[in-house]
C-alpha atoms as a PDB file:
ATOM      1  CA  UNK A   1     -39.062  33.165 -24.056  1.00  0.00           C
ATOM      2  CA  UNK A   2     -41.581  30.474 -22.619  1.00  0.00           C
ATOM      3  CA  UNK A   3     -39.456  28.710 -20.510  1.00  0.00           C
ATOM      4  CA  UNK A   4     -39.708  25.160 -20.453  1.00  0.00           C
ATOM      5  CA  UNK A   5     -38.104  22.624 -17.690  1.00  0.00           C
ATOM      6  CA  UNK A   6     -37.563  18.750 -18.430  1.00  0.00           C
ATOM      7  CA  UNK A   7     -35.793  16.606 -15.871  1.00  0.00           C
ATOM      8  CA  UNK A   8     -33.361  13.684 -17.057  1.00  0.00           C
ATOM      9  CA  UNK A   9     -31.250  11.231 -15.596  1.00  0.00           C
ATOM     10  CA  UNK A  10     -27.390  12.446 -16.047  1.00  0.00           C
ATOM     11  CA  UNK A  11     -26.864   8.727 -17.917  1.00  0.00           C
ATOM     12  CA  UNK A  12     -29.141  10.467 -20.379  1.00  0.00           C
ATOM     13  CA  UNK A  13     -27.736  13.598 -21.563  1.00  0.00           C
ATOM     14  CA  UNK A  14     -25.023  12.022 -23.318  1.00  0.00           C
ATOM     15  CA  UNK A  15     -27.499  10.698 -25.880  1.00  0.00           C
ATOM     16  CA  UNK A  16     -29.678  13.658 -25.356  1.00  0.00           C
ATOM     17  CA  UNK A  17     -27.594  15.819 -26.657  1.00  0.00           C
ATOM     18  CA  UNK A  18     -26.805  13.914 -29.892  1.00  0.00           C
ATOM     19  CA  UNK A  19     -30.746  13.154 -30.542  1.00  0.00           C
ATOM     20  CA  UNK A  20     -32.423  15.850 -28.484  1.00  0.00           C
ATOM     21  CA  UNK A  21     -36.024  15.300 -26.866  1.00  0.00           C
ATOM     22  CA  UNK A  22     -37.507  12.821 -28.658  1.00  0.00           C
ATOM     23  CA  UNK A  23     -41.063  11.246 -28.225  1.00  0.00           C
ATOM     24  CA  UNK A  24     -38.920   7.580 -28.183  1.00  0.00           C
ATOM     25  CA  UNK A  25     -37.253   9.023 -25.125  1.00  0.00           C
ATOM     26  CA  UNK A  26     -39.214  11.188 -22.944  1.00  0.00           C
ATOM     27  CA  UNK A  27     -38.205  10.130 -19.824  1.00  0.00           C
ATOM     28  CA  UNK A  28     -41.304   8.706 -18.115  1.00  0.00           C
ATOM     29  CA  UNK A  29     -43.942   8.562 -21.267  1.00  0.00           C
ATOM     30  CA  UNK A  30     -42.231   5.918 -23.253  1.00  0.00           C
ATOM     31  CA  UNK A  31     -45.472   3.665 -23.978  1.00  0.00           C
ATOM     32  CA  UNK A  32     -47.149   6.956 -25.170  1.00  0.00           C
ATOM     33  CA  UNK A  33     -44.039   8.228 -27.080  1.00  0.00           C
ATOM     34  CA  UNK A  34     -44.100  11.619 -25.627  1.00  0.00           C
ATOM     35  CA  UNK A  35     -41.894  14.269 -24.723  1.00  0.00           C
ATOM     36  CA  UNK A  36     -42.540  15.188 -20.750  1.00  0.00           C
ATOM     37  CA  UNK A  37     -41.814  18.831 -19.444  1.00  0.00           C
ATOM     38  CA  UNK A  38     -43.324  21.763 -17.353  1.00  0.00           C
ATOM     39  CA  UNK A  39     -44.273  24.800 -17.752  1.00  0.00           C
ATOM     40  CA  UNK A  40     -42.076  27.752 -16.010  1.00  0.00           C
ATOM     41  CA  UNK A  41     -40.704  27.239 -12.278  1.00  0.00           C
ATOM     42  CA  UNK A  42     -44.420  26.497 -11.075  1.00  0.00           C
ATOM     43  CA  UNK A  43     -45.310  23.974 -13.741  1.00  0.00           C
ATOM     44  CA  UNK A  44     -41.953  22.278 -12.249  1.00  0.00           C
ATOM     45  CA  UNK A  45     -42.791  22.658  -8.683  1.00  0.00           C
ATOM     46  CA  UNK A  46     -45.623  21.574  -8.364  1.00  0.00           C
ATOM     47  CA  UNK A  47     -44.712  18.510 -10.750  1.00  0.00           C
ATOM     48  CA  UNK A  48     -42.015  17.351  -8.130  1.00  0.00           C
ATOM     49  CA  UNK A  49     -43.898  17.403  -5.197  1.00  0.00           C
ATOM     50  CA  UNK A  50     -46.243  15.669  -7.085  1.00  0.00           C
ATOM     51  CA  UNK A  51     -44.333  13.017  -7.612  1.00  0.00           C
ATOM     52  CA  UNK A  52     -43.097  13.449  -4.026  1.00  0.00           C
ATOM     53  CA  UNK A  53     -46.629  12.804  -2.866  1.00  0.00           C
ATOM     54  CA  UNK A  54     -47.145   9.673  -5.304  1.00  0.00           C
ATOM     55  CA  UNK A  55     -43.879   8.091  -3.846  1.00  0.00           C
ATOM     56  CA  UNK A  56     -44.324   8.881  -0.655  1.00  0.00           C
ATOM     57  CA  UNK A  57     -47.731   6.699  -0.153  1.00  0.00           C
ATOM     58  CA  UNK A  58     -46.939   3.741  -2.002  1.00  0.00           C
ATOM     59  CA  UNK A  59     -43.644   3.668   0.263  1.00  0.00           C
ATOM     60  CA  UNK A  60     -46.512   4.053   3.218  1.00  0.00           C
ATOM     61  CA  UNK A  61     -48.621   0.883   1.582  1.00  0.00           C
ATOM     62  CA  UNK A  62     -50.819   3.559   0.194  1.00  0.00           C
ATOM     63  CA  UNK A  63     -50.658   2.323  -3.599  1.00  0.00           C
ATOM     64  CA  UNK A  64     -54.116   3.419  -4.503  1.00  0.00           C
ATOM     65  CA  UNK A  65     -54.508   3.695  -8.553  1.00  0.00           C
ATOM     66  CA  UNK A  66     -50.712   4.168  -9.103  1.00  0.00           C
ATOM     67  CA  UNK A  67     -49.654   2.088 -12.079  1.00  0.00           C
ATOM     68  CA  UNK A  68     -48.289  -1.934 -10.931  1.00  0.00           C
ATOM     69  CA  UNK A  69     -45.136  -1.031 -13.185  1.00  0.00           C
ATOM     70  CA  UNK A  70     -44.843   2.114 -11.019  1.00  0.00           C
ATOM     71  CA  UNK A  71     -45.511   0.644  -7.621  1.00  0.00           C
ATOM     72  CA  UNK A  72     -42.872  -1.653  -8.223  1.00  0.00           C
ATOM     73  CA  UNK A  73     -40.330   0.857  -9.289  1.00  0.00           C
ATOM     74  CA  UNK A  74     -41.198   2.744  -6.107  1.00  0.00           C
ATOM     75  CA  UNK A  75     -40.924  -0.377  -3.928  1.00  0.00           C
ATOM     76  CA  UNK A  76     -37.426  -1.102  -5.568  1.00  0.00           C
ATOM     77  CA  UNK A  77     -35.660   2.130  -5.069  1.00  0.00           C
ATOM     78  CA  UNK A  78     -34.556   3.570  -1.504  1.00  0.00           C
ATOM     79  CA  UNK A  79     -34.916   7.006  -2.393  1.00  0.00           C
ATOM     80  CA  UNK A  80     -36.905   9.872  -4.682  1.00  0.00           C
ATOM     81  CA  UNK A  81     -33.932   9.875  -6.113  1.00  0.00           C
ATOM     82  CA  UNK A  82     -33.282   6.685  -7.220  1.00  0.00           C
ATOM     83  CA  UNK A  83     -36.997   6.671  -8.357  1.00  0.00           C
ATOM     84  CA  UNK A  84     -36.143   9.059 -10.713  1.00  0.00           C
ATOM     85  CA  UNK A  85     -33.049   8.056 -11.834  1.00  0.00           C
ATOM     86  CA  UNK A  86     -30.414   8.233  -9.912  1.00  0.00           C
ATOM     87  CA  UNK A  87     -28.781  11.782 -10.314  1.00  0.00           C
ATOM     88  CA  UNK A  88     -29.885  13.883 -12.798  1.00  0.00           C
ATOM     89  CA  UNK A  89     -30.474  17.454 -13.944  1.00  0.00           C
ATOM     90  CA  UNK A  90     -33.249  20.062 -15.516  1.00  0.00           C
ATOM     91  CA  UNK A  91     -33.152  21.005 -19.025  1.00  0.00           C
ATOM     92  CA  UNK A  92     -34.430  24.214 -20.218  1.00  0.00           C
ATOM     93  CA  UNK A  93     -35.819  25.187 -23.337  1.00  0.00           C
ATOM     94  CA  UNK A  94     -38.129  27.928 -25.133  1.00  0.00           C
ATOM     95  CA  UNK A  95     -41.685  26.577 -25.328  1.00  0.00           C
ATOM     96  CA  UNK A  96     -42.733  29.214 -27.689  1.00  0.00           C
ATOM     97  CA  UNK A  97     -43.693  27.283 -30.358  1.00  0.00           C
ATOM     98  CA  UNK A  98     -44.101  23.920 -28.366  1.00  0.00           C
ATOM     99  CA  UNK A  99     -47.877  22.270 -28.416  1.00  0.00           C
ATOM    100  CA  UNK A 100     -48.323  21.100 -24.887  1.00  0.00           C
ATOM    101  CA  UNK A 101     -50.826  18.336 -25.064  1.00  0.00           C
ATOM    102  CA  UNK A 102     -51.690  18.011 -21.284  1.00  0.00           C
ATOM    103  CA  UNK A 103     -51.060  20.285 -18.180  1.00  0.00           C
ATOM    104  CA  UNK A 104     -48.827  23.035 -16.860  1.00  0.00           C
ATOM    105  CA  UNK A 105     -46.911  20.439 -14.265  1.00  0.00           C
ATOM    106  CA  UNK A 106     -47.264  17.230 -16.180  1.00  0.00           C
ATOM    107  CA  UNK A 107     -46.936  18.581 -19.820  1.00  0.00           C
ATOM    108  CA  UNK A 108     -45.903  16.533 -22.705  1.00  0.00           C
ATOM    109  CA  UNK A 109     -45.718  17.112 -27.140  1.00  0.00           C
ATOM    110  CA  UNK A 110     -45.273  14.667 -29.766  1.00  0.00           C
ATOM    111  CA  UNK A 111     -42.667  17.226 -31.259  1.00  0.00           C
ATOM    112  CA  UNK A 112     -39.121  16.417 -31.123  1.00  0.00           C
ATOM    113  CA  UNK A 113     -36.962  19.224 -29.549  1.00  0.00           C
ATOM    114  CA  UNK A 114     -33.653  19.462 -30.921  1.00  0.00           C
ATOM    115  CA  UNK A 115     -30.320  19.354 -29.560  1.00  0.00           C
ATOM    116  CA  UNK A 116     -29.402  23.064 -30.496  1.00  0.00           C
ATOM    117  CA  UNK A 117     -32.730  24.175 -28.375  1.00  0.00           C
ATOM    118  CA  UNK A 118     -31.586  22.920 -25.520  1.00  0.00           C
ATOM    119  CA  UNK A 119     -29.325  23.879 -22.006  1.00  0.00           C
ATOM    120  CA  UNK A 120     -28.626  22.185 -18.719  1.00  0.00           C
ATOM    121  CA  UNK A 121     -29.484  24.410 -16.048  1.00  0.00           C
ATOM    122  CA  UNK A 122     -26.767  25.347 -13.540  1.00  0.00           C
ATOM    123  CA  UNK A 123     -27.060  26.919  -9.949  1.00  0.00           C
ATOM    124  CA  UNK A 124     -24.140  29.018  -8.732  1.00  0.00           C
ATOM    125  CA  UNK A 125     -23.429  29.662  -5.164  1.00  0.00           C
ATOM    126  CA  UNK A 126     -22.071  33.186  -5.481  1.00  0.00           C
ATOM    127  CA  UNK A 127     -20.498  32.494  -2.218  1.00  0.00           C
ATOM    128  CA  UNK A 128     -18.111  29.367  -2.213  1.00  0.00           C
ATOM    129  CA  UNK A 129     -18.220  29.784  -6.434  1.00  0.00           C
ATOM    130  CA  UNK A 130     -19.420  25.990  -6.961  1.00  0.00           C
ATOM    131  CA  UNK A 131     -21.463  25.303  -9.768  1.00  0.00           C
ATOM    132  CA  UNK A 132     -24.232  22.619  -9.100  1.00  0.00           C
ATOM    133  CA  UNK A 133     -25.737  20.995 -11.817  1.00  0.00           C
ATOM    134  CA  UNK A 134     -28.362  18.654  -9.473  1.00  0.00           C
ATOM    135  CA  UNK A 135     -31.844  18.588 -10.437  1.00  0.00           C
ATOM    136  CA  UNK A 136     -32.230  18.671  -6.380  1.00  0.00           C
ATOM    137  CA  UNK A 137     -30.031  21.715  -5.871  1.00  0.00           C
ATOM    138  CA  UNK A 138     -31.819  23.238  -9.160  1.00  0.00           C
ATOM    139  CA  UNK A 139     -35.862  22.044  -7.292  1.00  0.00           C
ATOM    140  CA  UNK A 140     -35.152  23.414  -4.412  1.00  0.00           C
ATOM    141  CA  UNK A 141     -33.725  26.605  -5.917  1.00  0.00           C
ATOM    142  CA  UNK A 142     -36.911  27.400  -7.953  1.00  0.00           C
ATOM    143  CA  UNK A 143     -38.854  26.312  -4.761  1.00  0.00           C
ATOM    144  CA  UNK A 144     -37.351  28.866  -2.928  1.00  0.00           C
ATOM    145  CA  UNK A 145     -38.820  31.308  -5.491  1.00  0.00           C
ATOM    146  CA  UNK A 146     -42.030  30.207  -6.217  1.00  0.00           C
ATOM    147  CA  UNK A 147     -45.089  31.312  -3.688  1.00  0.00           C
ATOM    148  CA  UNK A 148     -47.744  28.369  -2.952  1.00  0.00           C
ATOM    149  CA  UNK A 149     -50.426  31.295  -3.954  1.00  0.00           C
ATOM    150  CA  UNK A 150     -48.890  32.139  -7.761  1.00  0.00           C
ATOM    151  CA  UNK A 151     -49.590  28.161  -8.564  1.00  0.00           C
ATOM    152  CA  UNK A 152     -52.374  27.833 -10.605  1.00  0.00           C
ATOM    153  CA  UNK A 153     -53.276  24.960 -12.802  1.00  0.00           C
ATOM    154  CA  UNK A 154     -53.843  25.634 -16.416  1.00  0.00           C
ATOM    155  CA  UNK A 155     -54.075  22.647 -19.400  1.00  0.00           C
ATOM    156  CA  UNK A 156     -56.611  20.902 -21.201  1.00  0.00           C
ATOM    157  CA  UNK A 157     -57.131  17.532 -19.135  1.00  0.00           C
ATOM    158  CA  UNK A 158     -59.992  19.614 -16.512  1.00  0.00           C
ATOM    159  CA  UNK A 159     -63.105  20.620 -16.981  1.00  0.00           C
ATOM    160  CA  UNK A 160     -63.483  25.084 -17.121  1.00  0.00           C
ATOM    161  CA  UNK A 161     -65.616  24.398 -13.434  1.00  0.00           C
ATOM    162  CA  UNK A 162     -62.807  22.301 -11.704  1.00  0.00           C
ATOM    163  CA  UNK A 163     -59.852  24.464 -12.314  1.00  0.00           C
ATOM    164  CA  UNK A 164     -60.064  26.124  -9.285  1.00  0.00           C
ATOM    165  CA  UNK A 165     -60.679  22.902  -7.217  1.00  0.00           C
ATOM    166  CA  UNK A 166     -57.746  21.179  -8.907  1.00  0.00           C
ATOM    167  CA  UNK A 167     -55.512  24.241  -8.025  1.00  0.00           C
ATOM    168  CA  UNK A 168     -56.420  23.931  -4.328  1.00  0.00           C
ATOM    169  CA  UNK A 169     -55.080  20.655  -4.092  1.00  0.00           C
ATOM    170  CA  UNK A 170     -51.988  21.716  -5.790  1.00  0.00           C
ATOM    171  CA  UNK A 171     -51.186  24.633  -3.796  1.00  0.00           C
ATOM    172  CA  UNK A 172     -52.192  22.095  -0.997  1.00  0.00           C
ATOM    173  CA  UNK A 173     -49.632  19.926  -1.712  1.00  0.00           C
ATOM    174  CA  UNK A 174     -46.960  21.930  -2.674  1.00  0.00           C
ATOM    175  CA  UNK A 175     -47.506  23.575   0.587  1.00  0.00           C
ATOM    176  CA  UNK A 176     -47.219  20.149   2.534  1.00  0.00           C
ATOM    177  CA  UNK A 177     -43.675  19.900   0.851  1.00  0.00           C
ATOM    178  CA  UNK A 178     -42.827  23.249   1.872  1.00  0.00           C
ATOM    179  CA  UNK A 179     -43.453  22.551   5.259  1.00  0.00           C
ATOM    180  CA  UNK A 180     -41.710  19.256   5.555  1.00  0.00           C
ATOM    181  CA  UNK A 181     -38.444  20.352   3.977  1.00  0.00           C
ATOM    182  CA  UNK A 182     -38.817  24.176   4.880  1.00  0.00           C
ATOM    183  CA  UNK A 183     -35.201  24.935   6.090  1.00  0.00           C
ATOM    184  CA  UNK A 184     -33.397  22.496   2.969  1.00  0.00           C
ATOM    185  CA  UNK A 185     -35.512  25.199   0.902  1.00  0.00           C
ATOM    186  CA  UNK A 186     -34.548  28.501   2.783  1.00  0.00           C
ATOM    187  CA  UNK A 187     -31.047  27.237   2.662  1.00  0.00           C
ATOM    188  CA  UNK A 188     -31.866  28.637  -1.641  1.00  0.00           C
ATOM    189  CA  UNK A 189     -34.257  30.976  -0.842  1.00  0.00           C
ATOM    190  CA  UNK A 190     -32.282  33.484   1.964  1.00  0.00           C
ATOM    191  CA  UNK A 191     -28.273  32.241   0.365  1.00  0.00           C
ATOM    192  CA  UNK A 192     -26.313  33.804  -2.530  1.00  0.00           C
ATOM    193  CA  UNK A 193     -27.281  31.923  -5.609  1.00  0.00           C
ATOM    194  CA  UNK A 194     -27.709  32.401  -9.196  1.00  0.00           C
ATOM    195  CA  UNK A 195     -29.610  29.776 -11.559  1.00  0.00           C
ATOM    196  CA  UNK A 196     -27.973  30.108 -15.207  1.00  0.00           C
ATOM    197  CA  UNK A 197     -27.930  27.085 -18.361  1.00  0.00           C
ATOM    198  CA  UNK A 198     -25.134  26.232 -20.885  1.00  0.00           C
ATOM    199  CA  UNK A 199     -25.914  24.515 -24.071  1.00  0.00           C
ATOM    200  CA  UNK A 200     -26.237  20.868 -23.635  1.00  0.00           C
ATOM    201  CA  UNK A 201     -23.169  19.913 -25.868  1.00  0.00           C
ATOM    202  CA  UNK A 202     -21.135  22.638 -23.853  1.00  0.00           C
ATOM    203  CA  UNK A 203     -22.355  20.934 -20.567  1.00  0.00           C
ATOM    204  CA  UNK A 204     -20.965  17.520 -21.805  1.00  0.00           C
ATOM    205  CA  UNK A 205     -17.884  18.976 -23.193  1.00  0.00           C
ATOM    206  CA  UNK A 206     -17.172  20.422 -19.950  1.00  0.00           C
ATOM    207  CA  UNK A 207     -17.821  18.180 -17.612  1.00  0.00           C
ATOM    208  CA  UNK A 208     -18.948  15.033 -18.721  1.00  0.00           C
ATOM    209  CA  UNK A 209     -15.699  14.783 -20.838  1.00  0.00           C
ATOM    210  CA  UNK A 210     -13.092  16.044 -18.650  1.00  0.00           C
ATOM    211  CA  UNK A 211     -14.553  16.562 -15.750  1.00  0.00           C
ATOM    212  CA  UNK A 212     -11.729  19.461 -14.515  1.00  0.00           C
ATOM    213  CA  UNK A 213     -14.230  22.355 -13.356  1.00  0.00           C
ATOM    214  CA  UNK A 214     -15.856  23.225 -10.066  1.00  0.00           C
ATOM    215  CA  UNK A 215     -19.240  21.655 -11.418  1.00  0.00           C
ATOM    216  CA  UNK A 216     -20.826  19.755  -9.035  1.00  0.00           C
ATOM    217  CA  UNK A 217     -23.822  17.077  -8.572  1.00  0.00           C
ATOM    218  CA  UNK A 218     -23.861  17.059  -4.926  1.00  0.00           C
ATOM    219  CA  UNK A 219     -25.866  19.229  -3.164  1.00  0.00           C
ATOM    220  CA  UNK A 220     -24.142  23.048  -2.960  1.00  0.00           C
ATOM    221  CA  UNK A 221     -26.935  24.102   0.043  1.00  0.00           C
ATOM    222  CA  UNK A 222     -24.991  22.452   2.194  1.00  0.00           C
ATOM    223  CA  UNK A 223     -22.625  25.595   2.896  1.00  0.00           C
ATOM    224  CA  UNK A 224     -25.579  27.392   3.419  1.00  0.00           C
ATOM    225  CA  UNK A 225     -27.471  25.586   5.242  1.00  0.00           C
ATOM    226  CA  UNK A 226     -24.595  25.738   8.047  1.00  0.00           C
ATOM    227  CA  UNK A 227     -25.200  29.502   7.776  1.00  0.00           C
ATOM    228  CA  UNK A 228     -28.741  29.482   8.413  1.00  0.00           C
ATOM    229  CA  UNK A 229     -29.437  26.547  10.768  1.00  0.00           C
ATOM    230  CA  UNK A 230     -31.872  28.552  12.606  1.00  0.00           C
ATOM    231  CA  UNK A 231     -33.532  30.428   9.245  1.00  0.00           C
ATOM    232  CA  UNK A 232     -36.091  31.858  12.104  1.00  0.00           C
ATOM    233  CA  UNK A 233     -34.036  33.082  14.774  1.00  0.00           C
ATOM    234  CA  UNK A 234     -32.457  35.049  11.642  1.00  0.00           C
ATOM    235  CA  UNK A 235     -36.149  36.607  10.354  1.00  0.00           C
ATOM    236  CA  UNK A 236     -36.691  37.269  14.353  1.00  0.00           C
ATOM    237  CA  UNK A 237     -33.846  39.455  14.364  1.00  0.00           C
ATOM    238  CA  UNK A 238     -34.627  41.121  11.317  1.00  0.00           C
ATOM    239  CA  UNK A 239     -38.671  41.967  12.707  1.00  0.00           C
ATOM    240  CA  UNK A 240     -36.938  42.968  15.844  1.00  0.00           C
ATOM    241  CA  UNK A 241     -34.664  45.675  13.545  1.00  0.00           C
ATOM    242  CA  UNK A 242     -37.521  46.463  12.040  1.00  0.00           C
ATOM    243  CA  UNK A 243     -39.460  47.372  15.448  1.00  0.00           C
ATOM    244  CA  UNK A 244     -36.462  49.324  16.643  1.00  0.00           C
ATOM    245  CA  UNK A 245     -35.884  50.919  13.283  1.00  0.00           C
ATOM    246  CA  UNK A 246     -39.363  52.256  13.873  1.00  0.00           C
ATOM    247  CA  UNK A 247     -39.296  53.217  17.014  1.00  0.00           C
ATOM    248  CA  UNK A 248     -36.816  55.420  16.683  1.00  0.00           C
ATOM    249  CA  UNK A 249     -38.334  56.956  13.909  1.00  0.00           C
ATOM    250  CA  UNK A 250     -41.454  57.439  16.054  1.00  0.00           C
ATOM    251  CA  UNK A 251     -39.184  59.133  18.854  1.00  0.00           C
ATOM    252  CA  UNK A 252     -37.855  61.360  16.042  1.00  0.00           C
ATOM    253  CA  UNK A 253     -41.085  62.290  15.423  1.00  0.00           C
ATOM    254  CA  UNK A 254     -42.794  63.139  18.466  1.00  0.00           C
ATOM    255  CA  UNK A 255     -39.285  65.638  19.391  1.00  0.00           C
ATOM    256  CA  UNK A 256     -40.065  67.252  16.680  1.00  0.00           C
ATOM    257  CA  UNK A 257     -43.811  67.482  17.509  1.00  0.00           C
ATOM    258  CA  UNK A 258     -42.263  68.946  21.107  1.00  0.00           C
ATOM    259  CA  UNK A 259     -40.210  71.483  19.314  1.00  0.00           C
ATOM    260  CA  UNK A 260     -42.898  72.395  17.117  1.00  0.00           C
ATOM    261  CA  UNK A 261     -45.451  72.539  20.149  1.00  0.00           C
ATOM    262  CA  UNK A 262     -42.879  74.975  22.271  1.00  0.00           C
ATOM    263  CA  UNK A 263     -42.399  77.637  19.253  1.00  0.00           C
ATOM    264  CA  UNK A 264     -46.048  77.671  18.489  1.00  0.00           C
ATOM    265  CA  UNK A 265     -46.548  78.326  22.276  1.00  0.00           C
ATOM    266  CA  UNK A 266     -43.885  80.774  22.475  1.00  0.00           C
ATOM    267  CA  UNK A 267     -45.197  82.843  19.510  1.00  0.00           C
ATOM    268  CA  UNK A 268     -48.788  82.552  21.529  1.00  0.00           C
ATOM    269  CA  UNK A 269     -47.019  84.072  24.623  1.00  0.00           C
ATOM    270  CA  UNK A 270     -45.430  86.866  22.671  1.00  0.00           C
END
């Protein structure tokens, strides 16, 4: 399967799962009539810190070429959130047979993807057993599996000799979000969770209807991130245990080299 991730405002899945992706409702392409998604957990990584970066400087005054109907959406909301929607979750679906027409991140199709091809991604906390279905929760999740280094820019909007200069600035700026929001992202990356998807309809059976399940939009780090407030004292400890662990091995080793030393002298002595 060639899994591929679309984010939607919750207002939208409703509707979604009637009429599926269609190009009259992709989310954020709806003067080109295109259906927006990413390719794999690194396609949608490095999309959201993308638009991260984007919202980020025109909140700074640092509109640059950013669309006017986009500056002032920016300008209007008070958070990325809000940008975005207000909350929302990821969709996944099998990109198999799915033309994309533009990059990895910022992919889009003119197909329609139907309403039986799709699932609402979930993230368990195997811990406290809540089910999040937030497209923050779910970000920071795949964040906390994806390395800066395995992010590499593929599509058909850069020239063969700019690849690797395009996938610099990537990595650079996925790495920028990494470090500003490190710990919210360990929080995923060191605690118990499990990312699985339930068909769309299911997910809007469930809990859109009746609502009377442990599903969640709020963020279900939270728990963990009061377990691992200080993520580096914890990887401290563990290098220490590491350093002991091998130091007693070494200590093992050079008795054994002593015991080893006082036969072969005793057999010389013989």
């Amino acid at each position: 399967m060639k899994k591929y991730y679309h984010m939607a405002p919750l207002s939208n899945v409703r509707s979604i799962s009637h009429l599926g992706l269609t190009p009259q409702n992709g989310d954020n392409n709806k003067v080109n009539e295109k259906v927006s998604f990413s390719e794999g957990m690194t396609g949608a990584v490095a999309l959201y810190t993308d638009l991260q970066k984007q919202y980020d400087q025109v909140k700074s005054g640092n509109v640059g070429k950013a669309p006017k109907d986009r500056i002032e959406a920016i300008q209007k909301s008070s958070s990325m959130e809000e940008y975005l929607g207000g909350e929302g979750v990821y969709f996944i679906f099998d990109g198999t047979n799915v033309e994309n027409e533009k990059n990895f991140m910022d992919g889009c199709t003119s197909q329609t993807i139907l309403p039986q091809e799709l699932q609402v991604c979930l993230l368990k906390n195997n811990d406290t057993k809540e089910v999040s279905y937030s497209r923050y929760d779910i970000i920071k999740y795949m964040m906390g599996k994806v390395p800066v280094e395995t992010i590499n820019y593929s599509g058909k909007d850069v020239e063969p000799e700019n690849v690797s200069k395009v996938t610099s600035k990537i990595q650079e700026n996925v790495n920028d979000y990494y470090k500003k929001h490190e710990k919210e992202i360990n929080s995923f990356k060191y605690g118990n969770y499990t990312m699985e998807s339930v068909p769309v309809r299911e997910f809007c059976e469930n809990y859109l209807s009746n609502k009377e399940n442990n599903l969640t939009g709020q963020s279900v780090g939270k728990n963990t991130m009061d377990l691992l407030k200080d993520v580096e004292a914890v990887l401290a400890m563990e290098a220490i245990l590491d350093r002991d662990a091998r130091a007693i091995e070494l200590e093992q080793e050079q008795s054994v080299q002593k015991e080893t030393e006082k036969v072969r002298i005793k057999k010389d002595n013989q």
